[in-house]
C-alpha atoms as a PDB file:
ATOM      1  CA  UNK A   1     -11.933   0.679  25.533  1.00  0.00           C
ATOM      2  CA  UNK A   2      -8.115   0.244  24.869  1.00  0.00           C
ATOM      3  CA  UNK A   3      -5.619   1.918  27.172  1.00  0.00           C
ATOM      4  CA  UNK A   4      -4.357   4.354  24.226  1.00  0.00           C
ATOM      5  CA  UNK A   5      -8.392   5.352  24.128  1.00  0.00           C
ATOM      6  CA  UNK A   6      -8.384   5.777  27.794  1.00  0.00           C
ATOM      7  CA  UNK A   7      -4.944   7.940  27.725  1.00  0.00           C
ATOM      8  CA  UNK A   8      -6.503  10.245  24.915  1.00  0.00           C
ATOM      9  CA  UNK A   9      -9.925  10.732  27.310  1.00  0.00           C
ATOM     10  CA  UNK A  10      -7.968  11.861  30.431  1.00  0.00           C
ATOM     11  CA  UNK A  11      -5.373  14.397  28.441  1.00  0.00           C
ATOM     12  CA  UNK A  12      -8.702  15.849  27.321  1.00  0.00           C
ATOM     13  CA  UNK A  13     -10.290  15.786  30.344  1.00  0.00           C
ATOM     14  CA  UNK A  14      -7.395  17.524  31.899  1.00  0.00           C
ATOM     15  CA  UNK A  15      -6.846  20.617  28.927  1.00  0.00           C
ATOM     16  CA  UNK A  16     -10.752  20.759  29.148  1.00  0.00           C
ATOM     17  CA  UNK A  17      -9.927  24.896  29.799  1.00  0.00           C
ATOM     18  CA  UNK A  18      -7.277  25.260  26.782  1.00  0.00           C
ATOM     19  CA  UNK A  19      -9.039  27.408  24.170  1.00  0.00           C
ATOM     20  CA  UNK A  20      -7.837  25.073  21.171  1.00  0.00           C
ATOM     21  CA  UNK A  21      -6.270  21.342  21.194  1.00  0.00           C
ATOM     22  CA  UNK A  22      -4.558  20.420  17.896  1.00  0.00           C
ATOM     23  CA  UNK A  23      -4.371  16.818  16.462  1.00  0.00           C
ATOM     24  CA  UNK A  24      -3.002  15.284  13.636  1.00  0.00           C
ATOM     25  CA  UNK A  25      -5.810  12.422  12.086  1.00  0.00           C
ATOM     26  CA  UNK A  26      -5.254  10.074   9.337  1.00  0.00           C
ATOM     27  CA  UNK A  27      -8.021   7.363   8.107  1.00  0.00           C
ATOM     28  CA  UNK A  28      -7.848   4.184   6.137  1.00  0.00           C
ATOM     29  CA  UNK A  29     -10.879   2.884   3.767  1.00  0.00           C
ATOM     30  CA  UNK A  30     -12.190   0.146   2.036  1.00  0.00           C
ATOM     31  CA  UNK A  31     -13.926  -0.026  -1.365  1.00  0.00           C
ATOM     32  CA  UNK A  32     -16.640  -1.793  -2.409  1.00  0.00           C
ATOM     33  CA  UNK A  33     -19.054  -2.436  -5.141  1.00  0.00           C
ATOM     34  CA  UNK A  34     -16.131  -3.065  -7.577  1.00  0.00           C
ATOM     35  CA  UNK A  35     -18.086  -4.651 -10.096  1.00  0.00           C
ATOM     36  CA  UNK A  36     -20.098  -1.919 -10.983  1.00  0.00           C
ATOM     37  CA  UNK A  37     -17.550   0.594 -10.544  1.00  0.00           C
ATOM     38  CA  UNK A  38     -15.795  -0.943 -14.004  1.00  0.00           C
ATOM     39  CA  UNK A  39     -18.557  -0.143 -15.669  1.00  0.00           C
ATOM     40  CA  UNK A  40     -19.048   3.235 -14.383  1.00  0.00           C
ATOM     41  CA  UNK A  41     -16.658   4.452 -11.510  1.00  0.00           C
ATOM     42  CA  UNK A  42     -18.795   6.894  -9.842  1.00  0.00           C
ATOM     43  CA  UNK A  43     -20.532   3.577  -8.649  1.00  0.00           C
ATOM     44  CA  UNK A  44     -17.530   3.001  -7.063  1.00  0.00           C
ATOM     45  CA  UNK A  45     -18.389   3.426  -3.246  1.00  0.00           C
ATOM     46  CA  UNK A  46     -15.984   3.595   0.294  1.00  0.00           C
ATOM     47  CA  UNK A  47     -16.222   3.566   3.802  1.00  0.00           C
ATOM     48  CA  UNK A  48     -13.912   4.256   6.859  1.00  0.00           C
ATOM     49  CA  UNK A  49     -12.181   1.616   8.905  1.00  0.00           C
ATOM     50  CA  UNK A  50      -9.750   2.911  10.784  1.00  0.00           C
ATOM     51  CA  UNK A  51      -9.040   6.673  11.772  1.00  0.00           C
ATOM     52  CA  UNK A  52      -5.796   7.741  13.905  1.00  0.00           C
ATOM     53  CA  UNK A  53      -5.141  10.166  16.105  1.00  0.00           C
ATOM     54  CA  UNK A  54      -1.946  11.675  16.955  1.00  0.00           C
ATOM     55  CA  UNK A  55      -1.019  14.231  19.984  1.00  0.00           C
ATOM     56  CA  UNK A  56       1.381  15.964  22.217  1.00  0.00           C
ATOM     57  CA  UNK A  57       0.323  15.187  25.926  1.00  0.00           C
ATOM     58  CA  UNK A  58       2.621  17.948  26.660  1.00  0.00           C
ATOM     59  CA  UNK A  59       3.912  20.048  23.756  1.00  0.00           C
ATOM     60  CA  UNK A  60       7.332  20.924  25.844  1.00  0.00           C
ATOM     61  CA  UNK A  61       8.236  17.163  25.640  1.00  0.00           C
ATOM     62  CA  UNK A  62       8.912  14.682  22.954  1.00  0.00           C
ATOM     63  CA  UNK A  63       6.009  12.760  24.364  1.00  0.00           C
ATOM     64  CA  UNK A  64       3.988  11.412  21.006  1.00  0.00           C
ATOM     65  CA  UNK A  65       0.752   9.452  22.071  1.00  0.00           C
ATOM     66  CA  UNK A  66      -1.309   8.197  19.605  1.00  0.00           C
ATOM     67  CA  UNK A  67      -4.756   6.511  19.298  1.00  0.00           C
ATOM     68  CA  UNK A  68      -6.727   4.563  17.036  1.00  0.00           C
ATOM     69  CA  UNK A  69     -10.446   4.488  16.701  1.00  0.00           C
ATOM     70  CA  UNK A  70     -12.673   2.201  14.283  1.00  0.00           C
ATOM     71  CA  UNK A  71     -14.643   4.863  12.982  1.00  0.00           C
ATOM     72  CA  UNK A  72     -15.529   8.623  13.612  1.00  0.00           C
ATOM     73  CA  UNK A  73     -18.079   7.740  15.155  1.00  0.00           C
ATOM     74  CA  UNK A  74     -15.912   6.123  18.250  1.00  0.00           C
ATOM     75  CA  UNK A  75     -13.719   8.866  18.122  1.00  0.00           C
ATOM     76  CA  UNK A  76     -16.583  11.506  18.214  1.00  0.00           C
ATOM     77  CA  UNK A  77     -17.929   9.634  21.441  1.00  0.00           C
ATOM     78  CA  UNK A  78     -14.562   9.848  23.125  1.00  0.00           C
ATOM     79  CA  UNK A  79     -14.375  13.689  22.605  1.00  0.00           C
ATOM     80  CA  UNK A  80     -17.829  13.967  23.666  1.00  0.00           C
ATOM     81  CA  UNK A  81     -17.625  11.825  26.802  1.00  0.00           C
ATOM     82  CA  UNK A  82     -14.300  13.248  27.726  1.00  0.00           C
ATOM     83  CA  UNK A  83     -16.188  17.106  28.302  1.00  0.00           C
ATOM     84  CA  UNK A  84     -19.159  15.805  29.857  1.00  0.00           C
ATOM     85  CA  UNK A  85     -19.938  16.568  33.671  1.00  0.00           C
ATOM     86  CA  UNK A  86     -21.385  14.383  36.955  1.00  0.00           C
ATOM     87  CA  UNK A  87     -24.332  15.097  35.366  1.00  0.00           C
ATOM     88  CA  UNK A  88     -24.034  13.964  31.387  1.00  0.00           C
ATOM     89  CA  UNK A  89     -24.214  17.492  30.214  1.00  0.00           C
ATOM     90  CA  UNK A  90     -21.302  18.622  28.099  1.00  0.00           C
ATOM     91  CA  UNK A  91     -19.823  21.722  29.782  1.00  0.00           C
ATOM     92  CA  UNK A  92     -20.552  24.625  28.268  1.00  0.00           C
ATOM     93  CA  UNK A  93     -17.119  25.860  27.324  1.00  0.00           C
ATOM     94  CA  UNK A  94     -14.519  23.246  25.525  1.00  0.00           C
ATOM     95  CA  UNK A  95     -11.207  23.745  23.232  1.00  0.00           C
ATOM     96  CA  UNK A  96     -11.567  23.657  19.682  1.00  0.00           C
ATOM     97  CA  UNK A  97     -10.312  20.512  18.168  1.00  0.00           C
ATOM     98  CA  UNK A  98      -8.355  21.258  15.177  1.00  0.00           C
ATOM     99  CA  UNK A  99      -7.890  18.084  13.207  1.00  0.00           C
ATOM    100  CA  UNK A 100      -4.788  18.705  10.710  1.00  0.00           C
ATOM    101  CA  UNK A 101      -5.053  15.956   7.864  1.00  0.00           C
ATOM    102  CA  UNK A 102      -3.055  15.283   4.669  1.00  0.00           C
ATOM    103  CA  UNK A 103      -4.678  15.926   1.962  1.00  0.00           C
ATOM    104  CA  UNK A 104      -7.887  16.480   4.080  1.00  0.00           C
ATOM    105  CA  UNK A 105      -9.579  19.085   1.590  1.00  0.00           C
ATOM    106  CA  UNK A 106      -9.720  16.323  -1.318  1.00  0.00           C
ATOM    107  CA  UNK A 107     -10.048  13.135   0.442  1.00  0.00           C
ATOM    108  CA  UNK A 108     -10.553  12.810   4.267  1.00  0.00           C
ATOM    109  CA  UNK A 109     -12.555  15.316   4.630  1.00  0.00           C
ATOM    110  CA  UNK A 110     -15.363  14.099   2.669  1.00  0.00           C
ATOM    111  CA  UNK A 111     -15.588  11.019   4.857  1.00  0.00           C
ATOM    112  CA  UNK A 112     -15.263  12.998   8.186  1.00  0.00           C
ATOM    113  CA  UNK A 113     -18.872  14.589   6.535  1.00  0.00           C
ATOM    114  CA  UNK A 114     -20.369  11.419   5.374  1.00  0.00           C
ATOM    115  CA  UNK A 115     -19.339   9.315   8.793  1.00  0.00           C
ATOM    116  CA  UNK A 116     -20.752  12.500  10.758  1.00  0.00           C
ATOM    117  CA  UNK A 117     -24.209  12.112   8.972  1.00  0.00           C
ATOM    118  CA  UNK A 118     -24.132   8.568   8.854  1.00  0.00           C
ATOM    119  CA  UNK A 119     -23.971   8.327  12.792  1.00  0.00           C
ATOM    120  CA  UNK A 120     -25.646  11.607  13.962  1.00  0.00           C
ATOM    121  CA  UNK A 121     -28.649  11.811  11.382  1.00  0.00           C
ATOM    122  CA  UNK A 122     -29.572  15.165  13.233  1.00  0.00           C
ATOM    123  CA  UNK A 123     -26.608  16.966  12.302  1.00  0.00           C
ATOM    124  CA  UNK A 124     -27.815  20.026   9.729  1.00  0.00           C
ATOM    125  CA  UNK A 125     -25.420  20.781   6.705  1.00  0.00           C
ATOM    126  CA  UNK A 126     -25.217  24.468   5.787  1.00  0.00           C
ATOM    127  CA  UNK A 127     -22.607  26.249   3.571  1.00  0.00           C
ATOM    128  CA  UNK A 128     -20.174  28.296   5.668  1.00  0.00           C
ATOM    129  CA  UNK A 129     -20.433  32.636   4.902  1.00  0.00           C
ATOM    130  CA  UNK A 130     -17.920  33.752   2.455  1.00  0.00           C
ATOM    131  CA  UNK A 131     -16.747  37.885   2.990  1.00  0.00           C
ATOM    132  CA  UNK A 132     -15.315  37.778  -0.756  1.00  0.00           C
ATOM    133  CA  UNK A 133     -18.332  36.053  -2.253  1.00  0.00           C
ATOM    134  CA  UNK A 134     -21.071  38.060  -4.195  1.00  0.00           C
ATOM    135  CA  UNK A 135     -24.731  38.263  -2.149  1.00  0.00           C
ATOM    136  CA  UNK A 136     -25.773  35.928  -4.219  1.00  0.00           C
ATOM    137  CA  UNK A 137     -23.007  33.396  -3.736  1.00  0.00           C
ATOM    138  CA  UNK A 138     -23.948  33.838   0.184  1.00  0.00           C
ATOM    139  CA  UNK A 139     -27.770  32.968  -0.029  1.00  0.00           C
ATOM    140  CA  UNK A 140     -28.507  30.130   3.219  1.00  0.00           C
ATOM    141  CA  UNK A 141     -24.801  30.317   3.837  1.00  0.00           C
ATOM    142  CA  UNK A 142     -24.735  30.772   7.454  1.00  0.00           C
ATOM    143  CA  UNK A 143     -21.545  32.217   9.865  1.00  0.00           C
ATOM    144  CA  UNK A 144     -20.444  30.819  12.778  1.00  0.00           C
ATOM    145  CA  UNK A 145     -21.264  33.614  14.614  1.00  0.00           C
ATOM    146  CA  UNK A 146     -24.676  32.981  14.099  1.00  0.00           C
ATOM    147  CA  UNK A 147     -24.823  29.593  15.208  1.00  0.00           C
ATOM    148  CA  UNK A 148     -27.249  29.115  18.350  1.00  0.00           C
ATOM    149  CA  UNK A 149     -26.858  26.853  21.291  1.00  0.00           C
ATOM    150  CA  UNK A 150     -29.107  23.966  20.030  1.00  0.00           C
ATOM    151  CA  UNK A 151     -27.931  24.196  16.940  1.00  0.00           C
ATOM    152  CA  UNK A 152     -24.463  23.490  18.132  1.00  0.00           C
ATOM    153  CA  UNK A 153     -25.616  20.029  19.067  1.00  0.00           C
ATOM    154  CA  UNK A 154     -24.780  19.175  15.354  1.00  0.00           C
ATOM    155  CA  UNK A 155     -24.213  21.755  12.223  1.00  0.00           C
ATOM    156  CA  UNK A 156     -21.390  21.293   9.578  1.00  0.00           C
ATOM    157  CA  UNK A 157     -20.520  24.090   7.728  1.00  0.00           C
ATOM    158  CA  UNK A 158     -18.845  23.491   4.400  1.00  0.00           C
ATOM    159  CA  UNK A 159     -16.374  25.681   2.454  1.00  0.00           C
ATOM    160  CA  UNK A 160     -16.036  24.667  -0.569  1.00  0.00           C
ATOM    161  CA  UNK A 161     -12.887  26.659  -2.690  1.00  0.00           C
ATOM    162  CA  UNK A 162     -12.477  26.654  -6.495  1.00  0.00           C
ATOM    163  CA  UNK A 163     -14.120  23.481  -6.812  1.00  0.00           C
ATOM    164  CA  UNK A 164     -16.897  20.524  -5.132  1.00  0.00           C
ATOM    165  CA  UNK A 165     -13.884  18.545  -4.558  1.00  0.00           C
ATOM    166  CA  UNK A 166     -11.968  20.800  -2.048  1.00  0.00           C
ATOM    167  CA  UNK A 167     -13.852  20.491   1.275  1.00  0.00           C
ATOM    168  CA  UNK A 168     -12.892  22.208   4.291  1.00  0.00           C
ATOM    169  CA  UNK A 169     -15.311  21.527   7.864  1.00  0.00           C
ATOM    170  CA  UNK A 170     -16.162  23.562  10.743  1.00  0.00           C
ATOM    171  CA  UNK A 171     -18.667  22.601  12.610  1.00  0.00           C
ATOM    172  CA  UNK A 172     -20.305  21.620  16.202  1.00  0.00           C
ATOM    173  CA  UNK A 173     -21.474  17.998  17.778  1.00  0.00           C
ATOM    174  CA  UNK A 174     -22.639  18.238  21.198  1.00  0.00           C
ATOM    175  CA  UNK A 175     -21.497  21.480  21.988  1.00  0.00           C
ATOM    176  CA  UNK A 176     -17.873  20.781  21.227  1.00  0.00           C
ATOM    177  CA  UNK A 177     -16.156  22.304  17.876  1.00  0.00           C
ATOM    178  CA  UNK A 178     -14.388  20.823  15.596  1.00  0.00           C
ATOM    179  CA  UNK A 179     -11.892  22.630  12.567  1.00  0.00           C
ATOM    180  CA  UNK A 180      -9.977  20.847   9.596  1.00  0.00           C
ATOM    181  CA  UNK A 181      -6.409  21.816   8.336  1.00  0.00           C
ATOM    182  CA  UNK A 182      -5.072  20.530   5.490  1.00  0.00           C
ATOM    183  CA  UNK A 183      -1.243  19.571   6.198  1.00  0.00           C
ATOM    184  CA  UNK A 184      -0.773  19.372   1.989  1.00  0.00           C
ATOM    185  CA  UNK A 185      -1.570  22.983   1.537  1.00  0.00           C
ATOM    186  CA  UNK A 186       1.213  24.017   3.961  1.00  0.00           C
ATOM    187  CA  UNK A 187       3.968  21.418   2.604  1.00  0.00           C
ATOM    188  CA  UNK A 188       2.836  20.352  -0.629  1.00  0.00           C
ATOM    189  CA  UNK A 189       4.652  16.607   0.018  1.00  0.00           C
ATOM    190  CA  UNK A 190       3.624  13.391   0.217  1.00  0.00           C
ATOM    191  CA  UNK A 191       3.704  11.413   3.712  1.00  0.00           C
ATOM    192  CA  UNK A 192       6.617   9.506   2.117  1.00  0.00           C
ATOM    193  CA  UNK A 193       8.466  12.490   1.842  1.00  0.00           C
ATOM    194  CA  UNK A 194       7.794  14.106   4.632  1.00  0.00           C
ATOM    195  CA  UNK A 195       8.939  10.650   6.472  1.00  0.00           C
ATOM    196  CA  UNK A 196      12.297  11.084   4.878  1.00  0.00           C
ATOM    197  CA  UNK A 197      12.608  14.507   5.468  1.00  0.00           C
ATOM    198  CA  UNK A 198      12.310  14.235   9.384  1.00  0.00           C
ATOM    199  CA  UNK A 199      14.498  11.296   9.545  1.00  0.00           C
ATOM    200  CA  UNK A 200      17.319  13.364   7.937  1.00  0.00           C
ATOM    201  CA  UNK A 201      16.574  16.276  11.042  1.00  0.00           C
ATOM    202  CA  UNK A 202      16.772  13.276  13.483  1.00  0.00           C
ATOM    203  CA  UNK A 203      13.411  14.126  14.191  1.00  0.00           C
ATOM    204  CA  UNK A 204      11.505  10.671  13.631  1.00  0.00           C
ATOM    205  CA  UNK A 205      13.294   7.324  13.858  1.00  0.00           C
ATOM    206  CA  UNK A 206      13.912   5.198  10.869  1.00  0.00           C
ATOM    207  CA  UNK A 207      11.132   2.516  12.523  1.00  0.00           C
ATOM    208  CA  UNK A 208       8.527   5.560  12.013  1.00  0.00           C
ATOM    209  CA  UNK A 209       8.908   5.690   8.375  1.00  0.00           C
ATOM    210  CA  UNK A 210       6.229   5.270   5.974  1.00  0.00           C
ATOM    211  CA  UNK A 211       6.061   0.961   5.484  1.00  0.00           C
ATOM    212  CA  UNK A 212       3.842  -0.853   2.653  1.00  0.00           C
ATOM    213  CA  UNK A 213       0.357  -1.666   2.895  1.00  0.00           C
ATOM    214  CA  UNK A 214      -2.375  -3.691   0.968  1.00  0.00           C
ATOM    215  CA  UNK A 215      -4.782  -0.950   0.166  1.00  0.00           C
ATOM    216  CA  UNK A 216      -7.399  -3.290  -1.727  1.00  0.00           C
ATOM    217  CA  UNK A 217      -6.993  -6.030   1.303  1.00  0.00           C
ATOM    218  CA  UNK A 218     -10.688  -5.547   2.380  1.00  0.00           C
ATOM    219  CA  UNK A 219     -12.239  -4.389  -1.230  1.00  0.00           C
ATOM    220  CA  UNK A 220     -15.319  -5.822  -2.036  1.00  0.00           C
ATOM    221  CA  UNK A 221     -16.955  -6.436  -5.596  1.00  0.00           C
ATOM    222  CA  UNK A 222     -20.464  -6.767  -4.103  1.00  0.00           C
ATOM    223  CA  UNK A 223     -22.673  -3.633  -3.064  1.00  0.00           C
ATOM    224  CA  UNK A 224     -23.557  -3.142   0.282  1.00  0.00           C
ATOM    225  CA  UNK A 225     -26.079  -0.710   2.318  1.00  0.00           C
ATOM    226  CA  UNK A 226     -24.554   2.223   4.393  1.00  0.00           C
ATOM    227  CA  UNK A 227     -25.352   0.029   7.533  1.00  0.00           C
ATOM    228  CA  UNK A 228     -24.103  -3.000   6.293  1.00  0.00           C
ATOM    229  CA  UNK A 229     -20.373  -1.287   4.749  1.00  0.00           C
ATOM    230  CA  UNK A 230     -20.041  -0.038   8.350  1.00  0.00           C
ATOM    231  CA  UNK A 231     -20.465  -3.156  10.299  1.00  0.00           C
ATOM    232  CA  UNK A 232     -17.952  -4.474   7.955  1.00  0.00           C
ATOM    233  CA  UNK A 233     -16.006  -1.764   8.259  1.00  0.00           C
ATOM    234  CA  UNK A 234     -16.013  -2.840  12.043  1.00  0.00           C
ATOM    235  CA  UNK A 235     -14.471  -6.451  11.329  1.00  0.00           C
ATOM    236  CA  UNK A 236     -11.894  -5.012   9.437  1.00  0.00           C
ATOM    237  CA  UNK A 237     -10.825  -3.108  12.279  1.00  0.00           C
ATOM    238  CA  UNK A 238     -10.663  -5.966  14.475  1.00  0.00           C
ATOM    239  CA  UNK A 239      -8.678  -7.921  12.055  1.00  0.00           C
ATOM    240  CA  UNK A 240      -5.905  -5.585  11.566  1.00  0.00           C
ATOM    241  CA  UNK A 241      -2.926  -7.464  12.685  1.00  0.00           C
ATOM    242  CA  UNK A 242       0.884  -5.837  13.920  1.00  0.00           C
ATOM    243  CA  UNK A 243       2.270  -4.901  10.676  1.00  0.00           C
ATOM    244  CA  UNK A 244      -1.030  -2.697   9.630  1.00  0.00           C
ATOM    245  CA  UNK A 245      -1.530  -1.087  12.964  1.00  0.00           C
ATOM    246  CA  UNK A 246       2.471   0.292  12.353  1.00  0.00           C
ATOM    247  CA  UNK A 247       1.368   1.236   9.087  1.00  0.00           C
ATOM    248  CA  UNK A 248      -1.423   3.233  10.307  1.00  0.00           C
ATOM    249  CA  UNK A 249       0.210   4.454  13.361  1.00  0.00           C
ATOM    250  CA  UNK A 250       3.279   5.558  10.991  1.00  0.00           C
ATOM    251  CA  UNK A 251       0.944   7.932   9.157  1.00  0.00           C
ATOM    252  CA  UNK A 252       0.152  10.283  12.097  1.00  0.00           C
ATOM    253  CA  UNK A 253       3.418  10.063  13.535  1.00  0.00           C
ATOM    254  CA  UNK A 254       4.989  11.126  10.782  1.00  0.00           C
ATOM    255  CA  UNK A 255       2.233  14.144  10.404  1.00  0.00           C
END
């Protein structure tokens, strides 16, 4: 465990009573099977390898901590290990964790999903209820009112808006719950942009700007199984050297 990780466990260890804790995340992935995917693209396939987390220890200060985990997985863990008691139970009442992500509806979001099955097979997928949809539109949606105690050990609801592609998440994993935001829908601006935007308020420095980045450095052309795109995944991580970590720290900063 790095001491960023550690940091991030005892600031939610100690706001363990706030109703809600609010995070900005960003993630980086790979692609792989290439060769197919030229053929047809929806054999194009990708998998997460880094995702960032940025916070306010203390939302009166300037005081910008962020962490980086491998996968959700690790992150998910941290969360979960940072509200457990003496006894390994998770207590029973914990903040929401909003995660606020750019772009999160069209892009991120669908890998927060498939990491979340990938790593907790147990976890149940159910559409979330919608109050303007028809009765028919609503059949084995679910609210989260409904939700039970066991089943908050893992249920994702989806809400799905105009199209399959825009995917919003609320759901539970060991008790704790978890809400997306989409930072796009509320500024309608690429990072870039935003970046340049803050610099002019003095808000950011100009070493917190959005910097370049090889996005196809750890493509593949070959297919791989779910299991063996993740361990990859995993040595992809540990090869990220200085100038991608900035990169990838940039990102969350800047959100």
């Amino acid at each position: 465990m790095t001491t960023d990780q550690e940091f991030f466990i005892n600031y939610l260890q100690a706001n363990r009573k706030e109703k809600k804790l609010w995070f900005a995340l960003d993630i980086e992935t790979l692609q792989y099977n290439e060769n197919a995917g030229k053929n047809h693209p929806s054999d194009y396939k990708n998998v997460t390898y880094s995702v960032a987390v940025g916070y306010y220890p203390d939302l009166n200060a300037d005081d910008l901590r962020t962490v980086i985990f491998p996968n959700f997985q690790s992150f998910f863990d941290a969360v979960t290990n940072a509200f457990k008691k003496s006894n390994g139970d998770v207590y029973a009442k914990t903040p929401v964790m909003e995660l606020i992500i750019h772009n999160g509806n069209k892009y991120d979001n669908h890998f927060i999903l498939k990491d979340a099955c990938f790593y907790f097979p147990h976890i149940q997928r159910k559409d979330i209820f919608l109050t303007n949809a028809t009765d028919e539109g609503n059949v084995l949606t679910k609210t989260m009112k409904s939700i039970t105690k066991p089943e908050k050990q893992g249920i994702m609801l989806e809400k799905r808006v105009k199209s399959s592609i825009n995917l919003e998440l609320n759901f539970f994993l060991n008790g704790i719950q978890y809400k997306t935001t989409d930072n796009w829908m509320k500024t309608n601006v690429s990072i870039k942009t935003l970046g340049q935007k803050l610099l002019k308020l003095d808000l950011i420095d100009e070493s917190e700007l959005k910097t370049d980045f090889n996005y196809t450095l750890f493509n593949r052309e070959y297919d791989m199984t779910d299991s063996e795109s993740h361990a990859y995944a995993a040595k992809c991580f540990d090869q990220l050297d200085g100038d991608q970590l900035t990169y990838i720290r940039n990102d969350v900063i800047i959100l």
